[in-house]
PDB file of N, CA and C in Angstrom:
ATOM      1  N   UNK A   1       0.844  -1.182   0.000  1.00  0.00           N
ATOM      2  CA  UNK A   1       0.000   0.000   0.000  1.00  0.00           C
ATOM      3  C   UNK A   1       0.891   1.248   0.000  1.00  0.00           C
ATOM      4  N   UNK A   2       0.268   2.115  -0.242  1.00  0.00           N
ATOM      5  CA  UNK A   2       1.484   3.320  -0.668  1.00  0.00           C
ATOM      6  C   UNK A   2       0.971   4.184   0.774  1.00  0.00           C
ATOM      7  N   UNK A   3       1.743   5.824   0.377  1.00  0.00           N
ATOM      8  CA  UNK A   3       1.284   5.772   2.029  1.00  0.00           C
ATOM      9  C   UNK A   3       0.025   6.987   1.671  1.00  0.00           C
ATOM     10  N   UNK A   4      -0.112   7.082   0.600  1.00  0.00           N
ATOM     11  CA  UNK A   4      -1.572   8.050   0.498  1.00  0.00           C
ATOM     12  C   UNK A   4      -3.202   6.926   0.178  1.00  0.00           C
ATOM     13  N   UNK A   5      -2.990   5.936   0.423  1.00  0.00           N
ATOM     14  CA  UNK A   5      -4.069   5.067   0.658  1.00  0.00           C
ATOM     15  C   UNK A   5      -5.331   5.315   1.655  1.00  0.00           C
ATOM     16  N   UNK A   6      -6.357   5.268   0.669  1.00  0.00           N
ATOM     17  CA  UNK A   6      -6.965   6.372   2.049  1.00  0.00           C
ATOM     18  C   UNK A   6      -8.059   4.940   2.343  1.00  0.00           C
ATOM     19  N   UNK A   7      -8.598   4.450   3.738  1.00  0.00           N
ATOM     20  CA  UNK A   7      -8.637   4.030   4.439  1.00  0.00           C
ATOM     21  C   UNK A   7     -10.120   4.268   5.092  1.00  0.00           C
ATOM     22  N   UNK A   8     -11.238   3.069   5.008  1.00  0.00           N
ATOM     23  CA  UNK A   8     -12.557   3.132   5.439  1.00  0.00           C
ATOM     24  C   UNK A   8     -12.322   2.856   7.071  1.00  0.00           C
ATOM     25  N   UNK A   9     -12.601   3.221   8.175  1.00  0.00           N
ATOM     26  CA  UNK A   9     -12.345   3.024   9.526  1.00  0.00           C
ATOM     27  C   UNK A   9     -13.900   2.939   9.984  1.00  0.00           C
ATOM     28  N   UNK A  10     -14.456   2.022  10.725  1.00  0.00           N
ATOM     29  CA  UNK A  10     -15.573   1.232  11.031  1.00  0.00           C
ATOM     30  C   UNK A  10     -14.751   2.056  12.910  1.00  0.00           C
ATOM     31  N   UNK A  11     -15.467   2.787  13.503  1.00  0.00           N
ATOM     32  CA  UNK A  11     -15.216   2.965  15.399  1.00  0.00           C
ATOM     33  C   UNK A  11     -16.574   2.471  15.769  1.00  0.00           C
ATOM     34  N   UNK A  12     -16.275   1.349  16.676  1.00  0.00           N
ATOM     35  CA  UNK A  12     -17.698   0.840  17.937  1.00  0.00           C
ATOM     36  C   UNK A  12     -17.437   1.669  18.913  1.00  0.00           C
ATOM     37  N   UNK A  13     -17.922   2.466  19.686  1.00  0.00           N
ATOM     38  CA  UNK A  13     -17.818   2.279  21.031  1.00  0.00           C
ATOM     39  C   UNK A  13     -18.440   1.346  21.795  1.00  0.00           C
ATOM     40  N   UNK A  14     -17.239   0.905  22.944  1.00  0.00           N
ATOM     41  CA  UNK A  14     -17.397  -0.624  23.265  1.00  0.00           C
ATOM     42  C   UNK A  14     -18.426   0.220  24.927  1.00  0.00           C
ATOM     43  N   UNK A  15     -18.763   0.925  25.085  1.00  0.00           N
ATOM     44  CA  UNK A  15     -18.897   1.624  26.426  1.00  0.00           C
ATOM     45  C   UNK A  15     -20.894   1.779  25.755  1.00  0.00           C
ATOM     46  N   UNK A  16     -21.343   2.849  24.738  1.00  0.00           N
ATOM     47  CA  UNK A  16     -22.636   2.676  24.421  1.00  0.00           C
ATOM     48  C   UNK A  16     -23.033   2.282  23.339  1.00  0.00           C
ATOM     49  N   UNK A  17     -22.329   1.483  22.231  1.00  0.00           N
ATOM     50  CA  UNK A  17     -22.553   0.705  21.400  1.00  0.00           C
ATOM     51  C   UNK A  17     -22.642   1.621  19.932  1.00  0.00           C
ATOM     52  N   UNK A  18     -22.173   2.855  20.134  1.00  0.00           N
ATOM     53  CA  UNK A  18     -22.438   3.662  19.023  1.00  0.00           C
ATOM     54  C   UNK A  18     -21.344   3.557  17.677  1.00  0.00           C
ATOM     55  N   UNK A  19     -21.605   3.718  16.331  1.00  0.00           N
ATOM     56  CA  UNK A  19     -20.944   3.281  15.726  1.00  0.00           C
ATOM     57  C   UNK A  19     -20.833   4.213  14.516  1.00  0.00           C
ATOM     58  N   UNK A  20     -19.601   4.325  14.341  1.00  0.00           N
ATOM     59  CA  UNK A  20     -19.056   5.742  13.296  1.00  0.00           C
ATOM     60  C   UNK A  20     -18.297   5.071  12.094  1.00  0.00           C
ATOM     61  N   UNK A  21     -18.682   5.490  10.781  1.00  0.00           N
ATOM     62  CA  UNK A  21     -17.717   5.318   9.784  1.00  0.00           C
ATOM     63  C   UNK A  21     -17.547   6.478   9.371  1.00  0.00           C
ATOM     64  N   UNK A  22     -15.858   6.493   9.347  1.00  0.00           N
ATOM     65  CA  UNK A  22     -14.797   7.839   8.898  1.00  0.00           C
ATOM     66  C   UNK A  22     -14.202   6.930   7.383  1.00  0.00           C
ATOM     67  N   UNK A  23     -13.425   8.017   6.693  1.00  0.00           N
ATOM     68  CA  UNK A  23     -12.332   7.636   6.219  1.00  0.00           C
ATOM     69  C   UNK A  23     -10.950   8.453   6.692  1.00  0.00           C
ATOM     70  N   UNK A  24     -10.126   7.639   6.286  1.00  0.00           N
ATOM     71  CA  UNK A  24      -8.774   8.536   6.920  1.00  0.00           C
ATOM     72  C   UNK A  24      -7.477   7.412   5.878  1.00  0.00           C
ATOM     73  N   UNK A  25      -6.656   7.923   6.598  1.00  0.00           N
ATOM     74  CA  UNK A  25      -5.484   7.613   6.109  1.00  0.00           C
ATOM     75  C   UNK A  25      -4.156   7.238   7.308  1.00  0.00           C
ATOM     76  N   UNK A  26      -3.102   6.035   7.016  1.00  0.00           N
ATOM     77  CA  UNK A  26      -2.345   6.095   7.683  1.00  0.00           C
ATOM     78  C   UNK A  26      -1.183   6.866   8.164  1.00  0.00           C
ATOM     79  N   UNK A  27      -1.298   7.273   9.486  1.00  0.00           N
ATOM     80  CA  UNK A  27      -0.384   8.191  10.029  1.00  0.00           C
ATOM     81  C   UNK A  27       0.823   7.438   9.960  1.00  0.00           C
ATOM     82  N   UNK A  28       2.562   7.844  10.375  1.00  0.00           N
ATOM     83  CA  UNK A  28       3.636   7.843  10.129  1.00  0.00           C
ATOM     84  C   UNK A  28       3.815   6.785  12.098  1.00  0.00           C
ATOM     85  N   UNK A  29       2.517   6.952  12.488  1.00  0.00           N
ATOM     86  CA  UNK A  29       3.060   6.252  13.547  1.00  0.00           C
ATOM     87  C   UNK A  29       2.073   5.015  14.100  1.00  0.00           C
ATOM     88  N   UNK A  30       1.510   5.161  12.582  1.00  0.00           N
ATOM     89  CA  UNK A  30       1.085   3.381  12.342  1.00  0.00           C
ATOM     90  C   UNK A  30      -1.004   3.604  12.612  1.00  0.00           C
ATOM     91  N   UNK A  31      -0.919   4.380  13.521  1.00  0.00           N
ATOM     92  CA  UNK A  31      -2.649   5.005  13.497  1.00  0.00           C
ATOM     93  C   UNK A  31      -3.220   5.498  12.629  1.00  0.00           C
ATOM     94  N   UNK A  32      -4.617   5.151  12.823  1.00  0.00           N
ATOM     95  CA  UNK A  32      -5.390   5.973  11.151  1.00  0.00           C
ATOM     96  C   UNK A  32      -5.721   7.527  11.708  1.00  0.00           C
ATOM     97  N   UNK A  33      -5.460   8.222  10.776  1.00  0.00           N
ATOM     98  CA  UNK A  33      -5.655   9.681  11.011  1.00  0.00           C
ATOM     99  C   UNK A  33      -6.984  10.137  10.483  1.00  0.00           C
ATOM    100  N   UNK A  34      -8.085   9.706  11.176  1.00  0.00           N
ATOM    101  CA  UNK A  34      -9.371  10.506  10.904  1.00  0.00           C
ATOM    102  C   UNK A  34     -10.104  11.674  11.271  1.00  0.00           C
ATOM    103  N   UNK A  35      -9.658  12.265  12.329  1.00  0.00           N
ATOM    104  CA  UNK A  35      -9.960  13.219  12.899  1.00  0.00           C
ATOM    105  C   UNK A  35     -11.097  13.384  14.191  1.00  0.00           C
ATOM    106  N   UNK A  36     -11.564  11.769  14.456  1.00  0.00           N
ATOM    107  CA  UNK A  36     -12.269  11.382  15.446  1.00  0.00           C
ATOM    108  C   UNK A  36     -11.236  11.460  16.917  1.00  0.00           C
ATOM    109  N   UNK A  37     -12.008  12.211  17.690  1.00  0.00           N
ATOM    110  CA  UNK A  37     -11.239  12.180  18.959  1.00  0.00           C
ATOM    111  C   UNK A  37     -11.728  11.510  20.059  1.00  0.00           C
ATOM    112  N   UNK A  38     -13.487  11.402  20.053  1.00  0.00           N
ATOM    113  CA  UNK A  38     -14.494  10.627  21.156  1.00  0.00           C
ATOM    114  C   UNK A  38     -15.708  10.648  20.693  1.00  0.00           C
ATOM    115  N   UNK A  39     -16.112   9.441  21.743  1.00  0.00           N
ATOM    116  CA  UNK A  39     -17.716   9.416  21.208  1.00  0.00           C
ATOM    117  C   UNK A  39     -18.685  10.457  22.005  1.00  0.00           C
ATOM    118  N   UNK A  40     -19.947   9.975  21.249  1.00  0.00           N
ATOM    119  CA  UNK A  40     -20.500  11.451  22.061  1.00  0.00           C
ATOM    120  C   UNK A  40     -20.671  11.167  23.138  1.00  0.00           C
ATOM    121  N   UNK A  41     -20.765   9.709  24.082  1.00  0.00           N
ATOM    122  CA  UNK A  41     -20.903   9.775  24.941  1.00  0.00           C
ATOM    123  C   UNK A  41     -19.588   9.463  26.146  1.00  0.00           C
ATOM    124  N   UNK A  42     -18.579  10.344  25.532  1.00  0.00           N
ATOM    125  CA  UNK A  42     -17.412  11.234  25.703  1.00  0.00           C
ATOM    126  C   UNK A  42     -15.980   9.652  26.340  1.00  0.00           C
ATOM    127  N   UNK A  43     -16.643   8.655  25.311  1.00  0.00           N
ATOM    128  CA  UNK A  43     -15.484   7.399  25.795  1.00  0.00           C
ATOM    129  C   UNK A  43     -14.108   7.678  24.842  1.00  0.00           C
ATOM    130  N   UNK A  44     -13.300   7.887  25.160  1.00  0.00           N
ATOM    131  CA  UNK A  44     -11.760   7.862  24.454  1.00  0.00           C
ATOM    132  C   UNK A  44     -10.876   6.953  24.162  1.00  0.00           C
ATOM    133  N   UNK A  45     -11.170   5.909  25.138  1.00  0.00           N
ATOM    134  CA  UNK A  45     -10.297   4.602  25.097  1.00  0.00           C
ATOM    135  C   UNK A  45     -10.752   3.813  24.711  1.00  0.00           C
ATOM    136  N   UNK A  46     -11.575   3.429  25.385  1.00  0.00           N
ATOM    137  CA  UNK A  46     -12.489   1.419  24.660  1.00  0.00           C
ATOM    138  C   UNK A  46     -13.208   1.706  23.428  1.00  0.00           C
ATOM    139  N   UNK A  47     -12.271   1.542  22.403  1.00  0.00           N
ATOM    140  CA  UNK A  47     -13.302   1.548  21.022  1.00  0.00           C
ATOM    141  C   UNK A  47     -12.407   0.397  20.375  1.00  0.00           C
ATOM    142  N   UNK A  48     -12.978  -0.020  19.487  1.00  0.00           N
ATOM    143  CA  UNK A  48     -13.128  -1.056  18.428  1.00  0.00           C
ATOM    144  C   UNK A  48     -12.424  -0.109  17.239  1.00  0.00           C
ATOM    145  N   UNK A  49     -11.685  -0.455  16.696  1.00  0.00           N
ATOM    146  CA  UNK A  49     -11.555   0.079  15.260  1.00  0.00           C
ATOM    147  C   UNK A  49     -11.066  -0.885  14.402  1.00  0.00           C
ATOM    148  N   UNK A  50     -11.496  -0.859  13.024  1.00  0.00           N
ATOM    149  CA  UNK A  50     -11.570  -2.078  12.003  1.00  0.00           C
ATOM    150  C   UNK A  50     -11.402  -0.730  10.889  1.00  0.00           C
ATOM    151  N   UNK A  51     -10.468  -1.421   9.776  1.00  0.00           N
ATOM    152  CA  UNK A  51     -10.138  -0.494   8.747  1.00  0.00           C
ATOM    153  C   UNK A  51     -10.095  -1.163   7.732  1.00  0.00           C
ATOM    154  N   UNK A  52     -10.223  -0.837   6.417  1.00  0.00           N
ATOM    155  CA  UNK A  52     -10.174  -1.693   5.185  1.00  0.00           C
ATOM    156  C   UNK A  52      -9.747  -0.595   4.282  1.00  0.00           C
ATOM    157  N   UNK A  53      -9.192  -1.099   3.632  1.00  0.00           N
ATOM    158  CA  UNK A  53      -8.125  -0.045   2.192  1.00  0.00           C
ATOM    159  C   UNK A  53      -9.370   0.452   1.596  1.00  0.00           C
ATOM    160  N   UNK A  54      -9.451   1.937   0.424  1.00  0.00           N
ATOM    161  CA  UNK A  54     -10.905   1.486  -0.453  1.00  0.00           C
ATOM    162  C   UNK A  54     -10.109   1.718  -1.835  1.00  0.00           C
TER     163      UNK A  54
END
């Protein structure tokens, strides 16, 4: 994959079950860079993330 591959990202939150699709791209330190920071019901840590090339 090259490194401008841009990247479907599936986030669960594992805390109220809410579920976001972004696209983004891989950052230089291996994370997808979507611009998601929390869910709304303000969980930061316990999420699920699943990514697929498009």
């Amino acid at each position: 994959m090259t490194e401008n591959t841009r990247y479907r990202v599936v986030i669960r939150c594992q805390k109220c079950g809410e579920k976001f699709i972004l696209r983004g791209s891989r950052g230089k330190d291996g994370n997808y860079e979507t611009g998601f920071i929390r869910c709304v019901c303000g969980n930061e840590d316990d999420l699920q993330i699943d990514a697929t090339p498009e």
